[in-house]
C-alpha atoms as a PDB file:
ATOM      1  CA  UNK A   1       0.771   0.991  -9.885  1.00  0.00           C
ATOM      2  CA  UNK A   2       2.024  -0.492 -12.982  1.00  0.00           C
ATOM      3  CA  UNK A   3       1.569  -3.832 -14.373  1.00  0.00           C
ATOM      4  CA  UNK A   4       5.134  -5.091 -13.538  1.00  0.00           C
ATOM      5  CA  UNK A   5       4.678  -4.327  -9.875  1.00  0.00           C
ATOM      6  CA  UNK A   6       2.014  -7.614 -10.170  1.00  0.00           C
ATOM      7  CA  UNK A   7      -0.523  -6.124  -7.437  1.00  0.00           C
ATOM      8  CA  UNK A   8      -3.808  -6.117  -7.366  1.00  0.00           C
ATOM      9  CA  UNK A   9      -5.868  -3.039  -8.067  1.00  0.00           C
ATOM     10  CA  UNK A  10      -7.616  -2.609  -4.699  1.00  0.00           C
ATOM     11  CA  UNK A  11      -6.182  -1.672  -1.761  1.00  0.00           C
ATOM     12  CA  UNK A  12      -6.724  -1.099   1.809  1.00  0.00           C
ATOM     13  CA  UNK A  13      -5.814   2.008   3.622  1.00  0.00           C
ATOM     14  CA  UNK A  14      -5.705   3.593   7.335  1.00  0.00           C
ATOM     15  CA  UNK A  15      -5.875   6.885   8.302  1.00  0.00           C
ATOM     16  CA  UNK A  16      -4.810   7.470  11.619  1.00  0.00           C
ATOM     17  CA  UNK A  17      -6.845   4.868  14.468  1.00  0.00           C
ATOM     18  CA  UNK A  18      -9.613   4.708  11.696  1.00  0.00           C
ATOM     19  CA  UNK A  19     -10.653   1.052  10.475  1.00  0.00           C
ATOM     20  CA  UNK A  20      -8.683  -0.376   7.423  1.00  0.00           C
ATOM     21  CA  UNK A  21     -10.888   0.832   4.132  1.00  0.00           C
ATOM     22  CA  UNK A  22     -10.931  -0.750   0.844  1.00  0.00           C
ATOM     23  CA  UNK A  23     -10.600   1.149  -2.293  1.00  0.00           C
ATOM     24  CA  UNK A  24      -9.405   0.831  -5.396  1.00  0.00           C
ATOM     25  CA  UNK A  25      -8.373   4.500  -6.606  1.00  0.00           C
ATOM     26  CA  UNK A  26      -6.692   7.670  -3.919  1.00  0.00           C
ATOM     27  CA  UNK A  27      -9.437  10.045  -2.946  1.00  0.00           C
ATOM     28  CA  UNK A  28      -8.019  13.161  -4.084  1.00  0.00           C
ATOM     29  CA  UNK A  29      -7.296  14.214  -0.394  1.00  0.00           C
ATOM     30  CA  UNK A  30      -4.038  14.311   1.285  1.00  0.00           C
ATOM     31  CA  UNK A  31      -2.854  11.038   3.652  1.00  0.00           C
ATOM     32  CA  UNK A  32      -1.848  12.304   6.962  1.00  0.00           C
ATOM     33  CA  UNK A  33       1.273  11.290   8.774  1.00  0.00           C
ATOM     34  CA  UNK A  34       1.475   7.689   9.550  1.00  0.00           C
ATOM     35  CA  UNK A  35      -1.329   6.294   7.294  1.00  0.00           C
ATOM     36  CA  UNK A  36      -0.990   3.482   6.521  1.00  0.00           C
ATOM     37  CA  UNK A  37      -1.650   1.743   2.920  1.00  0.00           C
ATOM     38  CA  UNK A  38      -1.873  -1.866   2.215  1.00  0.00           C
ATOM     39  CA  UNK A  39      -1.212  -3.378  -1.222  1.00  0.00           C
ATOM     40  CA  UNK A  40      -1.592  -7.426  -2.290  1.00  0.00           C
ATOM     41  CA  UNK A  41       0.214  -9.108  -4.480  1.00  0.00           C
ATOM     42  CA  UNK A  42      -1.455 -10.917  -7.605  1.00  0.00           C
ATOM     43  CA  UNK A  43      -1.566 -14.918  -7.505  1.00  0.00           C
ATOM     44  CA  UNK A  44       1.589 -16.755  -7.446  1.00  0.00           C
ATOM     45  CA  UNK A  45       3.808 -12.936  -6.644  1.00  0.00           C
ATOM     46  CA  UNK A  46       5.065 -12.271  -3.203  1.00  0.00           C
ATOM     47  CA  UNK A  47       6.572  -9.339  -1.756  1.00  0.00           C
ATOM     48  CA  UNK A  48      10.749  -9.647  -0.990  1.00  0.00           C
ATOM     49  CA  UNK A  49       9.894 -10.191   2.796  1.00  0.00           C
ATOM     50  CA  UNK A  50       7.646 -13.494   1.231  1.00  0.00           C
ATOM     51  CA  UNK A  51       4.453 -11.950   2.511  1.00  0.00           C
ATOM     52  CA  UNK A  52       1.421 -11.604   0.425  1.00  0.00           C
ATOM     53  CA  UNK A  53       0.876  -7.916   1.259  1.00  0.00           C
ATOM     54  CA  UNK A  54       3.296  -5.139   1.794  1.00  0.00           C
ATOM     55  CA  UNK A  55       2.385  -1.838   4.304  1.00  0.00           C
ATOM     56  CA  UNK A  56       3.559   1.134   3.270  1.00  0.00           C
ATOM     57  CA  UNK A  57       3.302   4.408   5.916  1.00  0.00           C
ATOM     58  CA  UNK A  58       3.461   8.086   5.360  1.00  0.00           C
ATOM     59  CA  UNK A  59       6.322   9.137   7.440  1.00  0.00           C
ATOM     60  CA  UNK A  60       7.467  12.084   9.647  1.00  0.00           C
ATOM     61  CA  UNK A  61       9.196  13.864   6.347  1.00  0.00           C
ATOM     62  CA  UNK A  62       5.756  12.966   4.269  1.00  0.00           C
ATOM     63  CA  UNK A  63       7.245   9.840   2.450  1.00  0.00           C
ATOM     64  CA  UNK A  64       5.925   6.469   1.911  1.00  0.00           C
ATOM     65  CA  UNK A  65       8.023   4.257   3.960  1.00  0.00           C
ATOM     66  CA  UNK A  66       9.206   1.400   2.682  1.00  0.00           C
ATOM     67  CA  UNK A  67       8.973   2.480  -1.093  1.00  0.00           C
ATOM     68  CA  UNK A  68       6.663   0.736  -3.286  1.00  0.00           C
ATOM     69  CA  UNK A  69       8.501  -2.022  -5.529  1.00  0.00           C
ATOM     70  CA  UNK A  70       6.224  -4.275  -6.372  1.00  0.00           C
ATOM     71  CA  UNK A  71       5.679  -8.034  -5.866  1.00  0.00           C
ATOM     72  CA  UNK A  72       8.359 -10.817  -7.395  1.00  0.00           C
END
């Protein structure tokens, strides 16, 4: 993530039917097919859908769906 996307630097991810997990860096090891990652927005930034959050999920084709832009 970079500065301008205004998230902060933890977030929480899903693997699977596994329990949301907080971290703050990828593990090194691959995401499988429809994990799930969840990023928050800093203070006063919200996501285009006005949430605080945005989900991202690896999809059939191994791409993060929707695309990370950032908070606003």
């Amino acid at each position: 993530m970079k500065p301008e996307h205004h998230m902060l630097p933890n977030f929480l991810f899903k693997n699977g039917t596994s329990d949301w997990k907080n971290v703050t860096k990828h593990e090194g090891l691959p995401y499988a097919l429809q994990a799930e990652l969840r990023f928050y927005c800093e203070d006063g930034y919200e996501t285009v859908e006005q949430n605080a959050y945005l989900n991202i999920t690896c999809g059939n084709l191994g791409r993060w769906v929707p695309q990370l832009i950032g908070c606003i």
